[in-house]
N, C-alpha and C. Protein backbone atom coordinates (compact mmCIF):
# COMPACT_ATOMS: atom_id res chain seq x y z
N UNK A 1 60.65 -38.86 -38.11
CA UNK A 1 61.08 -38.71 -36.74
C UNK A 1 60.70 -39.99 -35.99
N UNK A 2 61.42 -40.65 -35.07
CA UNK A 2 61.09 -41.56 -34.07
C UNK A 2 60.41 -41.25 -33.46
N UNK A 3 59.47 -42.56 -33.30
CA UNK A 3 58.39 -42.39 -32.00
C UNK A 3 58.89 -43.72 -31.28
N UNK A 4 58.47 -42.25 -29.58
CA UNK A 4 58.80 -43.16 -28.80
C UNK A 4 57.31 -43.83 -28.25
N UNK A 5 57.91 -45.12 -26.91
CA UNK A 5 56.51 -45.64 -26.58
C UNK A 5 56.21 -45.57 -25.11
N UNK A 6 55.00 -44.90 -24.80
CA UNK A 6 54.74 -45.13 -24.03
C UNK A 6 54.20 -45.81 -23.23
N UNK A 7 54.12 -46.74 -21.53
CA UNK A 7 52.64 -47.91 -21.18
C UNK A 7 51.80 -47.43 -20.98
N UNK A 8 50.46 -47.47 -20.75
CA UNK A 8 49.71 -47.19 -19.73
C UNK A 8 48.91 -48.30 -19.79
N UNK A 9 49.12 -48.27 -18.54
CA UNK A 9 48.20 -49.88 -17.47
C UNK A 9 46.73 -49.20 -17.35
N UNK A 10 45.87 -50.44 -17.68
CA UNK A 10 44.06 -50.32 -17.76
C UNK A 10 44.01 -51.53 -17.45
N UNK A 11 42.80 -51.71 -16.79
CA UNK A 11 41.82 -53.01 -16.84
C UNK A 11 41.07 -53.38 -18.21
N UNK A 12 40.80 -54.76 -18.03
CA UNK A 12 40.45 -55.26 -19.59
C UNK A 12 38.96 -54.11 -19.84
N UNK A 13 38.23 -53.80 -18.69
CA UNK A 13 37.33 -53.10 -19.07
C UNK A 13 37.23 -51.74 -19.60
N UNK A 14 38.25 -50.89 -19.24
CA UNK A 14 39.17 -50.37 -19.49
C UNK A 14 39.51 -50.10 -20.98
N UNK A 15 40.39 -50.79 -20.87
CA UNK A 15 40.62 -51.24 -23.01
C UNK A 15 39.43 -51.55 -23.93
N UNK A 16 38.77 -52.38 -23.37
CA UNK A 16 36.90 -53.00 -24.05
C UNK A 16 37.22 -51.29 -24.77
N UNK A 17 36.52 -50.32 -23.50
CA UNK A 17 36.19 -49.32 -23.78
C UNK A 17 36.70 -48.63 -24.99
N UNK A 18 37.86 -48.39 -24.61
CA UNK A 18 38.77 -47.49 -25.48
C UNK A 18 39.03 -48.49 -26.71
N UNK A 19 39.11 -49.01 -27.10
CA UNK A 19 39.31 -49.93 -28.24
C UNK A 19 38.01 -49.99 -28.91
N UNK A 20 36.99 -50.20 -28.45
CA UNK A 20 35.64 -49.86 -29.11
C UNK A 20 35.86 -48.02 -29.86
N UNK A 21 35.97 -47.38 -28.63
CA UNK A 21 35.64 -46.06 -29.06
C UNK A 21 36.83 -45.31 -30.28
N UNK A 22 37.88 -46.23 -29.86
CA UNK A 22 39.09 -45.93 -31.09
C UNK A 22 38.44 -46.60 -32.83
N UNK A 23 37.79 -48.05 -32.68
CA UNK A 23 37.30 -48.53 -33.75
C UNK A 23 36.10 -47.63 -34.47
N UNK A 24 35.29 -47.20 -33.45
CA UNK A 24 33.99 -46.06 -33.50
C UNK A 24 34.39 -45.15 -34.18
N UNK A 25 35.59 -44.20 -34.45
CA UNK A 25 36.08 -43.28 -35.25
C UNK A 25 37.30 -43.83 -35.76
N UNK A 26 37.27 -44.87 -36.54
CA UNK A 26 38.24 -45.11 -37.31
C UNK A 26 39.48 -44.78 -37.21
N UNK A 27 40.17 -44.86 -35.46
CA UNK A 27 41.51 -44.28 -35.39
C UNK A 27 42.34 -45.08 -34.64
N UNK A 28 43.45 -45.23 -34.69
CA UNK A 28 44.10 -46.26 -33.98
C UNK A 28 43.98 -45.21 -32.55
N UNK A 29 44.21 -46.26 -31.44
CA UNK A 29 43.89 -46.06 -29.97
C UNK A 29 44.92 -44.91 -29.44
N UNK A 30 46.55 -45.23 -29.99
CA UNK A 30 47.29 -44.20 -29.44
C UNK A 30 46.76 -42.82 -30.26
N UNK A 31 46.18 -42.25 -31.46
CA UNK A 31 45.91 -41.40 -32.25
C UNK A 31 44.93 -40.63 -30.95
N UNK A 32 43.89 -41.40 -30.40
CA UNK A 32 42.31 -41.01 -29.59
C UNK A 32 42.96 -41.07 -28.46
N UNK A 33 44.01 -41.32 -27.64
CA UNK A 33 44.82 -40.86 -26.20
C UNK A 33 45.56 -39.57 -26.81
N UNK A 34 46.29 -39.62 -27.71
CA UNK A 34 46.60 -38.39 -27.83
C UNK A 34 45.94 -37.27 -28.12
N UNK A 35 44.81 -36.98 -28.66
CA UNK A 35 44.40 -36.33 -28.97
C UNK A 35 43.38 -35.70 -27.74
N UNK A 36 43.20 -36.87 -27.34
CA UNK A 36 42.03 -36.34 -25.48
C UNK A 36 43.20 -35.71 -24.69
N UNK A 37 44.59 -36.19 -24.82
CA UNK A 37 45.63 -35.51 -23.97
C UNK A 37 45.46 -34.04 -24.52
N UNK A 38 45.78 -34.16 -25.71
CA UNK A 38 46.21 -32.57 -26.41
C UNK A 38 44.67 -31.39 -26.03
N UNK A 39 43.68 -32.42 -26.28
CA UNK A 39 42.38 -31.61 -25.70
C UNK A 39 42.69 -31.07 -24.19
N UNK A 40 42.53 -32.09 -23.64
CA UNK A 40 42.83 -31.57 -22.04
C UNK A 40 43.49 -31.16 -21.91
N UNK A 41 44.95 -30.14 -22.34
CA UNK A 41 45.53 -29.58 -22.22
C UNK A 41 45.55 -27.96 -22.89
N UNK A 42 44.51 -27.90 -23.63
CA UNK A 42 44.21 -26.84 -24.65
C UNK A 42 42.98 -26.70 -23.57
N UNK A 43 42.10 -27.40 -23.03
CA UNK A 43 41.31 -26.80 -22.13
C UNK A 43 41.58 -26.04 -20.51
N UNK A 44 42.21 -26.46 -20.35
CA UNK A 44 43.46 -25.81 -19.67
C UNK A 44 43.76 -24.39 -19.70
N UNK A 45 44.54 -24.84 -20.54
CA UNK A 45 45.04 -23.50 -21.02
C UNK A 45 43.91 -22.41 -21.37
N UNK A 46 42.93 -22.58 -21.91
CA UNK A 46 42.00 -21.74 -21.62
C UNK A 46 41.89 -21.30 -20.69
N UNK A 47 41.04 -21.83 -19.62
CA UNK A 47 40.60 -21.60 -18.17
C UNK A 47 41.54 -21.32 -17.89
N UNK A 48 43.23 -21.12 -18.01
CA UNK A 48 43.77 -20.03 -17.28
C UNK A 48 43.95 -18.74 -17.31
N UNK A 49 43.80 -19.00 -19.45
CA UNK A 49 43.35 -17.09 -20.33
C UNK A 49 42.32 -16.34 -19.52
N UNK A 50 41.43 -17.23 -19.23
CA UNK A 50 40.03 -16.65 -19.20
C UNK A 50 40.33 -16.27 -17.60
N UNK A 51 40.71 -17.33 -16.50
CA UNK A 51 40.99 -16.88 -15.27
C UNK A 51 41.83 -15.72 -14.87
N UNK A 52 42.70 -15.66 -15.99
CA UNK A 52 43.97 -14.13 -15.42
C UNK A 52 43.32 -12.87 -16.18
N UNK A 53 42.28 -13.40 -17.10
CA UNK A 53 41.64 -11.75 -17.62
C UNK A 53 40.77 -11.43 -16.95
N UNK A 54 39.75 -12.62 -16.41
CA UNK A 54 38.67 -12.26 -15.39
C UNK A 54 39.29 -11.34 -13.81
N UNK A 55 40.73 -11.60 -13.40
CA UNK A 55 41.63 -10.73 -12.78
C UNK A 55 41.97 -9.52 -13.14
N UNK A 56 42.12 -9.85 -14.20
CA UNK A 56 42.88 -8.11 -15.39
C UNK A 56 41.54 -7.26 -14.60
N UNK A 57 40.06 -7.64 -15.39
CA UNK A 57 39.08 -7.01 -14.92
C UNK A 57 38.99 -6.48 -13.76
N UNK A 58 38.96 -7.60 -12.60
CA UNK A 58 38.64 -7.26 -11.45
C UNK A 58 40.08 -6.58 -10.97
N UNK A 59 40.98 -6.14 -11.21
CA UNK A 59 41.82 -4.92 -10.61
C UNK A 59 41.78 -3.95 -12.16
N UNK A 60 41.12 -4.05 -12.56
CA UNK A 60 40.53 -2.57 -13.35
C UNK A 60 41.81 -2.77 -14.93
N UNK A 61 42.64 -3.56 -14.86
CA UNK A 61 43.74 -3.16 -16.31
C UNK A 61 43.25 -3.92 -17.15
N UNK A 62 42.02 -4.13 -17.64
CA UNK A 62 41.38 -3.97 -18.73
C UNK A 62 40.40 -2.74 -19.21
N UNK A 63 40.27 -2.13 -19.78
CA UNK A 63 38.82 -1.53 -20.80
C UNK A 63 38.12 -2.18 -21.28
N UNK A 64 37.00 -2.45 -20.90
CA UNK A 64 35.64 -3.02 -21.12
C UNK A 64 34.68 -2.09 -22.21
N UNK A 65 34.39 -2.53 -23.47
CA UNK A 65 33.58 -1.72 -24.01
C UNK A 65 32.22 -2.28 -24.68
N UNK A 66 31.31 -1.76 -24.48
CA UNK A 66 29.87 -2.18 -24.91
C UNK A 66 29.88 -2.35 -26.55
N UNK A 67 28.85 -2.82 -27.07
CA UNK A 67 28.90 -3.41 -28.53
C UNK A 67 28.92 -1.90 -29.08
N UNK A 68 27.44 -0.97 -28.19
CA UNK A 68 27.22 0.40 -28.48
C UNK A 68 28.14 1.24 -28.94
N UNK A 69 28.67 1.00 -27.51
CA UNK A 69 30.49 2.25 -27.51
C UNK A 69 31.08 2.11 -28.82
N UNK A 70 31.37 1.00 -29.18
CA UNK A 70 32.53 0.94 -30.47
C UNK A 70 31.74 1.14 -31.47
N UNK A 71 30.62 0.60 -31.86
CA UNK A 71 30.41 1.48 -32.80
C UNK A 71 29.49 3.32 -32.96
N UNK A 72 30.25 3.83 -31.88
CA UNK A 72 29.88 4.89 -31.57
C UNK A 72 31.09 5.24 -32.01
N UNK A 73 32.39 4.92 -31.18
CA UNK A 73 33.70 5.18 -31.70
C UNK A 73 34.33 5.09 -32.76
N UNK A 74 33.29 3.70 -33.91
CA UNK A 74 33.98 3.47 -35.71
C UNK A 74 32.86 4.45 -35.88
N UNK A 75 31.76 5.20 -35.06
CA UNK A 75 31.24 5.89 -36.48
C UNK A 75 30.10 4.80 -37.35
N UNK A 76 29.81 3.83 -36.54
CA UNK A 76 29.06 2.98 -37.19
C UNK A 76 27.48 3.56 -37.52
């Protein structure tokens, strides 16, 4: 598949950085932007799971059950 390219403008201090820290784990630089992108976006997406269930809760359309309960309920 083609890859396309993208710029992004930094200061030389900037690059120092990221070019060190790309050499530091043996990865080329676009590999360690993409991958902090794909992070920050999977973190994200969390904190919004976690924000719309912490809602579910607080208007009651979840069931909450203690470690106890269930295994009261398997019969444990």
């Amino acid at each position: 598949m083609p890859m396309n390219t993208i710029i992004v403008r930094m200061n030389k201090h900037e690059q120092k950085i990221f070019e060190e820290y790309a050499k530091m784990h043996d990865k080329p630089l676009s590999t360690i932007m993409k991958e902090a992108l794909y992070k920050r976006i999977e973190d994200e997406l969390d904190k919004e799971s976690i924000r719309a269930y912490e809602a579910d809760i607080q208007d009651d359309e979840v069931d909450v059950h203690s470690h106890e309960d269930m295994k009261k309920q398997l019969r444990l």
